[in-house]
PDB file of N, CA and C in Angstrom:
ATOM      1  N   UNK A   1       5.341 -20.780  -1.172  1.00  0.00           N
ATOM      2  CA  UNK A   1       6.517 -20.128  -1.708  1.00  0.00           C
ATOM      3  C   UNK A   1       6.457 -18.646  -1.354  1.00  0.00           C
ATOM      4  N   UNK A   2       7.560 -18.156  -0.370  1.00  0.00           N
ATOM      5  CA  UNK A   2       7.672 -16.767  -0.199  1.00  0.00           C
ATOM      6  C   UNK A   2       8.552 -15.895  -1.434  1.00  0.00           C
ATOM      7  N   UNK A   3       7.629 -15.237  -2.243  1.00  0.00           N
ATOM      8  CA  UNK A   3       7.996 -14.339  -3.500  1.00  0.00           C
ATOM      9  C   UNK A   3       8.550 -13.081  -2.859  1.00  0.00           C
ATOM     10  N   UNK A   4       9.659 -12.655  -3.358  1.00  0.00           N
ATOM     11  CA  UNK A   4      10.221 -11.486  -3.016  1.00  0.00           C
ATOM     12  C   UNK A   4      11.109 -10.878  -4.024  1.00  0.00           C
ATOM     13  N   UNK A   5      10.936  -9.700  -4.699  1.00  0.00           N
ATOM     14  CA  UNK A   5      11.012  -9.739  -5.995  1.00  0.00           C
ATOM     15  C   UNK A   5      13.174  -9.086  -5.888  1.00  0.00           C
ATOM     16  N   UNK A   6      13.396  -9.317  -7.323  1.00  0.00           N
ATOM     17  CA  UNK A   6      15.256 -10.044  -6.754  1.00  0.00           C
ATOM     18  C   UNK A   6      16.144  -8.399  -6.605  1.00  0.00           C
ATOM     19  N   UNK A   7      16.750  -8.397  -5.658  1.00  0.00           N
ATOM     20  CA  UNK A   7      17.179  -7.374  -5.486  1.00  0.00           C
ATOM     21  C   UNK A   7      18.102  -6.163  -6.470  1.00  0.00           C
ATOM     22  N   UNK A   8      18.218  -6.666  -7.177  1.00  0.00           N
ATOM     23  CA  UNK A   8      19.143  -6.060  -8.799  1.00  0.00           C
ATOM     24  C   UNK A   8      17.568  -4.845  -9.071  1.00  0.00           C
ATOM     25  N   UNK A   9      16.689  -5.724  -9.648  1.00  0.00           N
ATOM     26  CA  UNK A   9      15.458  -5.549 -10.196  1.00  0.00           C
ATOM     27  C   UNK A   9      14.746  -3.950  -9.509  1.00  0.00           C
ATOM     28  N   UNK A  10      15.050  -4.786  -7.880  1.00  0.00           N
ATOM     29  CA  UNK A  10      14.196  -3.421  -6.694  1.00  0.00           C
ATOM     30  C   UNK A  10      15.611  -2.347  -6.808  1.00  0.00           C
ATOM     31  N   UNK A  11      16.731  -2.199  -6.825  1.00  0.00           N
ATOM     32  CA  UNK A  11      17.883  -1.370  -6.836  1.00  0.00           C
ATOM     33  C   UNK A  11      17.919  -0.014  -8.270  1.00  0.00           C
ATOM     34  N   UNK A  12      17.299  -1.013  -9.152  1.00  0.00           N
ATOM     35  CA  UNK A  12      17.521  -0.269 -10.303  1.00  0.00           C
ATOM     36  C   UNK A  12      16.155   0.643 -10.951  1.00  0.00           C
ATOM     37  N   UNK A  13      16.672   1.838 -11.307  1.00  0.00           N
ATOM     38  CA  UNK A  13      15.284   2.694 -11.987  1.00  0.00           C
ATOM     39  C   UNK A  13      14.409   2.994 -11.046  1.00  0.00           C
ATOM     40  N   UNK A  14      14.519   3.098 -10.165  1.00  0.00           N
ATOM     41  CA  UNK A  14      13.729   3.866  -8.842  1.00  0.00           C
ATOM     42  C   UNK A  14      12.431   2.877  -8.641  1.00  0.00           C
ATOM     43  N   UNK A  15      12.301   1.595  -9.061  1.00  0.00           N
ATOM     44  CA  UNK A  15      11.237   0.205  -8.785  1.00  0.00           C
ATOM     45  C   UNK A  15      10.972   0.776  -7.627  1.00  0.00           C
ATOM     46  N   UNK A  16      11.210   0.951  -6.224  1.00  0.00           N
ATOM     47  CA  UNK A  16      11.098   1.150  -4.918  1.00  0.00           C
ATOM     48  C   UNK A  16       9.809   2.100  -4.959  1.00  0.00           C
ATOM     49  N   UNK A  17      10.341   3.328  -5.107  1.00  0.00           N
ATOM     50  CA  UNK A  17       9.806   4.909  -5.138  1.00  0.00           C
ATOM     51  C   UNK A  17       8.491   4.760  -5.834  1.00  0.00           C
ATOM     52  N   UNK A  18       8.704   3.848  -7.180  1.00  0.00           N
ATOM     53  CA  UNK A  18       7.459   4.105  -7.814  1.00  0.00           C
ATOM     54  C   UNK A  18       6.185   3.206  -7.602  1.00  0.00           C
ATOM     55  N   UNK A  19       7.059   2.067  -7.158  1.00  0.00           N
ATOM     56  CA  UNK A  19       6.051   0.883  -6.327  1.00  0.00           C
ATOM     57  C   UNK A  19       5.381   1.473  -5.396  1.00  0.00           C
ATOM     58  N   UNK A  20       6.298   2.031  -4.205  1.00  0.00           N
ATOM     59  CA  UNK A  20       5.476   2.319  -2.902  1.00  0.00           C
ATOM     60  C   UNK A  20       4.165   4.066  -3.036  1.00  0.00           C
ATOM     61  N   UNK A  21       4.721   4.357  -4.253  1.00  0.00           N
ATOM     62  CA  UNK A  21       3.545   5.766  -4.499  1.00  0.00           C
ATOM     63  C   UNK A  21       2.151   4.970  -5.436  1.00  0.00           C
ATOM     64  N   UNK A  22       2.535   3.868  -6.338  1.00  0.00           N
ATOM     65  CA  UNK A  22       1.445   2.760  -6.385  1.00  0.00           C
ATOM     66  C   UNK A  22       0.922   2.370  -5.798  1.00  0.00           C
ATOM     67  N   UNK A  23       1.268   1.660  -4.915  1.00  0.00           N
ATOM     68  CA  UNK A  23       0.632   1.256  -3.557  1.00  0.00           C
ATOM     69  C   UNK A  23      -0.302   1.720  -2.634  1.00  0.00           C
ATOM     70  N   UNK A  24       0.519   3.289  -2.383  1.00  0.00           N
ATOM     71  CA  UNK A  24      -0.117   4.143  -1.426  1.00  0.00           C
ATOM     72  C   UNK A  24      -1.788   4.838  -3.212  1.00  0.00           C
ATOM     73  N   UNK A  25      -1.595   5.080  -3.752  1.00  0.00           N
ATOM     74  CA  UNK A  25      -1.957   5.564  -5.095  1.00  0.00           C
ATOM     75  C   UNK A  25      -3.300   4.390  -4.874  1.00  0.00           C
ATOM     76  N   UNK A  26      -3.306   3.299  -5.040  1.00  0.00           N
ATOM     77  CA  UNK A  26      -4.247   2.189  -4.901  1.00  0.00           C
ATOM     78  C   UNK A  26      -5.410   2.040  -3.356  1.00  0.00           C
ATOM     79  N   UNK A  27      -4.406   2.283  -2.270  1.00  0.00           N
ATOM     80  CA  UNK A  27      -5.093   2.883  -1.002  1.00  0.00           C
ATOM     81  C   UNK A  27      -5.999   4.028  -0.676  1.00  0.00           C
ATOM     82  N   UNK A  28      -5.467   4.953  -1.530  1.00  0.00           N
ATOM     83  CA  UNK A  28      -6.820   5.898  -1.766  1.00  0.00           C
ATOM     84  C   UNK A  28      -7.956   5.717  -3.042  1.00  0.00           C
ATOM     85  N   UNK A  29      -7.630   5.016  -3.862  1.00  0.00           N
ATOM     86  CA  UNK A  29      -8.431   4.544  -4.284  1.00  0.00           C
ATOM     87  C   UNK A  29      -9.465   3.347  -3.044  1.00  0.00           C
ATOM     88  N   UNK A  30      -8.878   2.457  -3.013  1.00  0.00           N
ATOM     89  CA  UNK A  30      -9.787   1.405  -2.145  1.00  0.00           C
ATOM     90  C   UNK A  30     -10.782   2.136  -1.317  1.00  0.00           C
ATOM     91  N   UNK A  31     -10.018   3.014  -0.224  1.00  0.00           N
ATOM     92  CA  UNK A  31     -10.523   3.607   0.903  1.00  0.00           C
ATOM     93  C   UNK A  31     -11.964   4.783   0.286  1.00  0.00           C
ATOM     94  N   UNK A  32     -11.698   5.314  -0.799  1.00  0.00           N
ATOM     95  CA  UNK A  32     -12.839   6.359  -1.007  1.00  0.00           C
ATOM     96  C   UNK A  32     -13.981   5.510  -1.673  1.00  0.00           C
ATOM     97  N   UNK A  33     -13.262   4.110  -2.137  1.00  0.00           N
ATOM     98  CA  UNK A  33     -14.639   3.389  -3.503  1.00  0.00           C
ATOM     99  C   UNK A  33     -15.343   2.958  -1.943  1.00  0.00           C
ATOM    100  N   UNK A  34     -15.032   2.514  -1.000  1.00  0.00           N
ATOM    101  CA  UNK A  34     -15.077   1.818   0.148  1.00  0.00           C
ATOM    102  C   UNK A  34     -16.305   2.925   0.845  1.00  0.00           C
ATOM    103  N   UNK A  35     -15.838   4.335   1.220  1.00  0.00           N
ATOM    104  CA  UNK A  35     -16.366   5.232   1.863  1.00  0.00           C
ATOM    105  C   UNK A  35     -17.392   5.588   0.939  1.00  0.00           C
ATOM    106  N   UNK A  36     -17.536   5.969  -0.272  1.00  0.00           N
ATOM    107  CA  UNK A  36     -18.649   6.346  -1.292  1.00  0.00           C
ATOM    108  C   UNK A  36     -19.334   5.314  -1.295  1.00  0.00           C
ATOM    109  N   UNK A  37     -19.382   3.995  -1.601  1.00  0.00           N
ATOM    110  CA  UNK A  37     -20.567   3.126  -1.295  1.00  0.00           C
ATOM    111  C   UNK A  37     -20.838   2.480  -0.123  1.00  0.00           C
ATOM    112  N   UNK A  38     -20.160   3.080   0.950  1.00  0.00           N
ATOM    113  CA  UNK A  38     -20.966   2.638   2.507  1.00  0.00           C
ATOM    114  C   UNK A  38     -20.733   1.309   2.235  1.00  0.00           C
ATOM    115  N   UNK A  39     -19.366   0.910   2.213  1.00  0.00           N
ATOM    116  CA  UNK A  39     -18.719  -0.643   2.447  1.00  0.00           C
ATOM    117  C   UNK A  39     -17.979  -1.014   3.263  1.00  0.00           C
ATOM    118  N   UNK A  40     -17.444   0.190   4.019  1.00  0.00           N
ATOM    119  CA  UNK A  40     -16.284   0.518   4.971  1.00  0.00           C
ATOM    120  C   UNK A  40     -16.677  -0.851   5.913  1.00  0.00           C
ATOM    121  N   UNK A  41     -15.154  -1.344   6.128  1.00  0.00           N
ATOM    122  CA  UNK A  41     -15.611  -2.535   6.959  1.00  0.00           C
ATOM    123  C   UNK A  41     -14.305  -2.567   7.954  1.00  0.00           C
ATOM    124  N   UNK A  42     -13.922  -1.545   8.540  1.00  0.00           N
ATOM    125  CA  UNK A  42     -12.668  -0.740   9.429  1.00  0.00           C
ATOM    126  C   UNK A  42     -14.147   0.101  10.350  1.00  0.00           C
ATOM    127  N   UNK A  43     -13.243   0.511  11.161  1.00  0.00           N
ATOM    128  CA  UNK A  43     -13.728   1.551  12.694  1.00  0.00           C
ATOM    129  C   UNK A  43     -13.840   2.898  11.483  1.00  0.00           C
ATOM    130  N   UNK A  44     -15.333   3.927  11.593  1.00  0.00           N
ATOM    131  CA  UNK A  44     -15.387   4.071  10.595  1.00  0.00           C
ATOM    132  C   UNK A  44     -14.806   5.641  10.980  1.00  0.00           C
ATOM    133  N   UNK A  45     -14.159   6.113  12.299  1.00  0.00           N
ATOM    134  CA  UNK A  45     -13.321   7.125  12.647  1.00  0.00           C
ATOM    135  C   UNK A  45     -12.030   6.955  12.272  1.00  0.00           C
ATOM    136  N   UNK A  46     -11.601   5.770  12.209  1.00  0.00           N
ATOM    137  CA  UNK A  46     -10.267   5.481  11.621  1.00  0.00           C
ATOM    138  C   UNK A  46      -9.525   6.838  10.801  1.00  0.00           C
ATOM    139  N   UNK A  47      -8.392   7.469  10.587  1.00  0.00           N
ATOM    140  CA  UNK A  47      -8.204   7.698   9.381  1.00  0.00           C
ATOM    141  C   UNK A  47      -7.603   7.654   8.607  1.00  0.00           C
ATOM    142  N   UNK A  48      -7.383   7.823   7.480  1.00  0.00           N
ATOM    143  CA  UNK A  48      -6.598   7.599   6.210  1.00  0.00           C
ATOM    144  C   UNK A  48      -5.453   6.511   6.491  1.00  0.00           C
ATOM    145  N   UNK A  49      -4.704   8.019   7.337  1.00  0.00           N
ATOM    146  CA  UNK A  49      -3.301   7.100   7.398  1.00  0.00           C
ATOM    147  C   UNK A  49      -3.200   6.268   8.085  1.00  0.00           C
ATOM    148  N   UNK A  50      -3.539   6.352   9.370  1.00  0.00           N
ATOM    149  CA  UNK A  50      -3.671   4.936  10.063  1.00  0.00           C
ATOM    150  C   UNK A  50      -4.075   3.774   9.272  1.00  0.00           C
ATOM    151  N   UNK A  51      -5.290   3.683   8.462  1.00  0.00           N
ATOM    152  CA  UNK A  51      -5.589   2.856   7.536  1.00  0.00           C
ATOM    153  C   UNK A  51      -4.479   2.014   6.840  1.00  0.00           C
ATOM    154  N   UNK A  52      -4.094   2.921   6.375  1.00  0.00           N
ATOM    155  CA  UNK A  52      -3.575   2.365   4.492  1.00  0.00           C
ATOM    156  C   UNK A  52      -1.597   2.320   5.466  1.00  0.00           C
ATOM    157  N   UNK A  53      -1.387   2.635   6.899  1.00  0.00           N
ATOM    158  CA  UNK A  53      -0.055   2.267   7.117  1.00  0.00           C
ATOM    159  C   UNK A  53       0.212   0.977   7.366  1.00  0.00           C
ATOM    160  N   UNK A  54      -0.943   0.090   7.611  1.00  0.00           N
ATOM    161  CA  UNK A  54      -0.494  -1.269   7.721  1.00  0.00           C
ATOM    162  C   UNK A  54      -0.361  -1.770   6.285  1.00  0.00           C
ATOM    163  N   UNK A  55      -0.451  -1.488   5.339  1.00  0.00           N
ATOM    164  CA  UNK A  55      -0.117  -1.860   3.950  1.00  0.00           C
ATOM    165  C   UNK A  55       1.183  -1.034   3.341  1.00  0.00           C
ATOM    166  N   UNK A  56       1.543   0.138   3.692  1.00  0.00           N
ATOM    167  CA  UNK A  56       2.716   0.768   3.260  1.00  0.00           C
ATOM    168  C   UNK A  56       3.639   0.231   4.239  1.00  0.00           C
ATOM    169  N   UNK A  57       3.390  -0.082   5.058  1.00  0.00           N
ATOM    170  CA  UNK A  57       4.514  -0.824   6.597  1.00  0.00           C
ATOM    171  C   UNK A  57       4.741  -2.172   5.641  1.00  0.00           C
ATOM    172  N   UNK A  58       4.155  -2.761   5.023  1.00  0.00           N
ATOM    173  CA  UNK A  58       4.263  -3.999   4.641  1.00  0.00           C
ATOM    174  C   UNK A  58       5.029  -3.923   3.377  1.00  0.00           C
ATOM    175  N   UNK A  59       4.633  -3.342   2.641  1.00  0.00           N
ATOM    176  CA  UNK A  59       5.540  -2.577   1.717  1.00  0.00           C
ATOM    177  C   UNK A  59       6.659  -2.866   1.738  1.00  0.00           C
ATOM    178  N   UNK A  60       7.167  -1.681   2.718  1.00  0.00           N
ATOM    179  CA  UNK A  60       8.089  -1.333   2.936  1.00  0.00           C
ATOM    180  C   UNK A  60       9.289  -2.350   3.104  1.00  0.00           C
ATOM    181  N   UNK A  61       8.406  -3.518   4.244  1.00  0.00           N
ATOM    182  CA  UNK A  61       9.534  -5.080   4.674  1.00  0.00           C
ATOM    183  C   UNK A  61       9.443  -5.053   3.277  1.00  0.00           C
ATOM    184  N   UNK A  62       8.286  -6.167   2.668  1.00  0.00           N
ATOM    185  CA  UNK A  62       8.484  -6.887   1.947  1.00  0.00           C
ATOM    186  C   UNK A  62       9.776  -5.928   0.529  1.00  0.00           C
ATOM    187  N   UNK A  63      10.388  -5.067   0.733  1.00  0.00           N
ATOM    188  CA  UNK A  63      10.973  -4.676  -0.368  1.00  0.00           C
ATOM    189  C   UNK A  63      12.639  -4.685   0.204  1.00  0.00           C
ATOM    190  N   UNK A  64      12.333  -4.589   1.297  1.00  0.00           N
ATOM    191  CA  UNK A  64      13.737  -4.417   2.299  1.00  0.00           C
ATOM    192  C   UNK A  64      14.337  -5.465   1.872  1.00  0.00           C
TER     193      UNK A  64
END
């Protein structure tokens, strides 16, 4: 089952805005718990944004 949450819901009260600064908000979390205990399991020059844009790119569809 493809979940996609109903468009009224994502339109109203800024859901969008505050989701996708969650999101990104959760990515720096992951990425530093990741880098502070030497778990990193990415190219470890990578950075930030490159990182965490394949999850805000995804975001982004899945809200479209």
């Amino acid at each position: 089952m493809d979940f996609k949450p109903d468009n009224l819901l994502v339109q109203q009260g800024g859901f969008v805005e505050r989701f996708r600064v969650h999101m990104l908000h959760q990515r720096v979390l992951d990425w530093g718990c990741a880098k502070a205990t030497h778990d990193v399991t990415w190219d470890q020059d990578m950075p930030f944004s490159t990182w965490a844009e394949r999850f805000t790119d995804f975001t982004a569809e899945w809200l479209s």
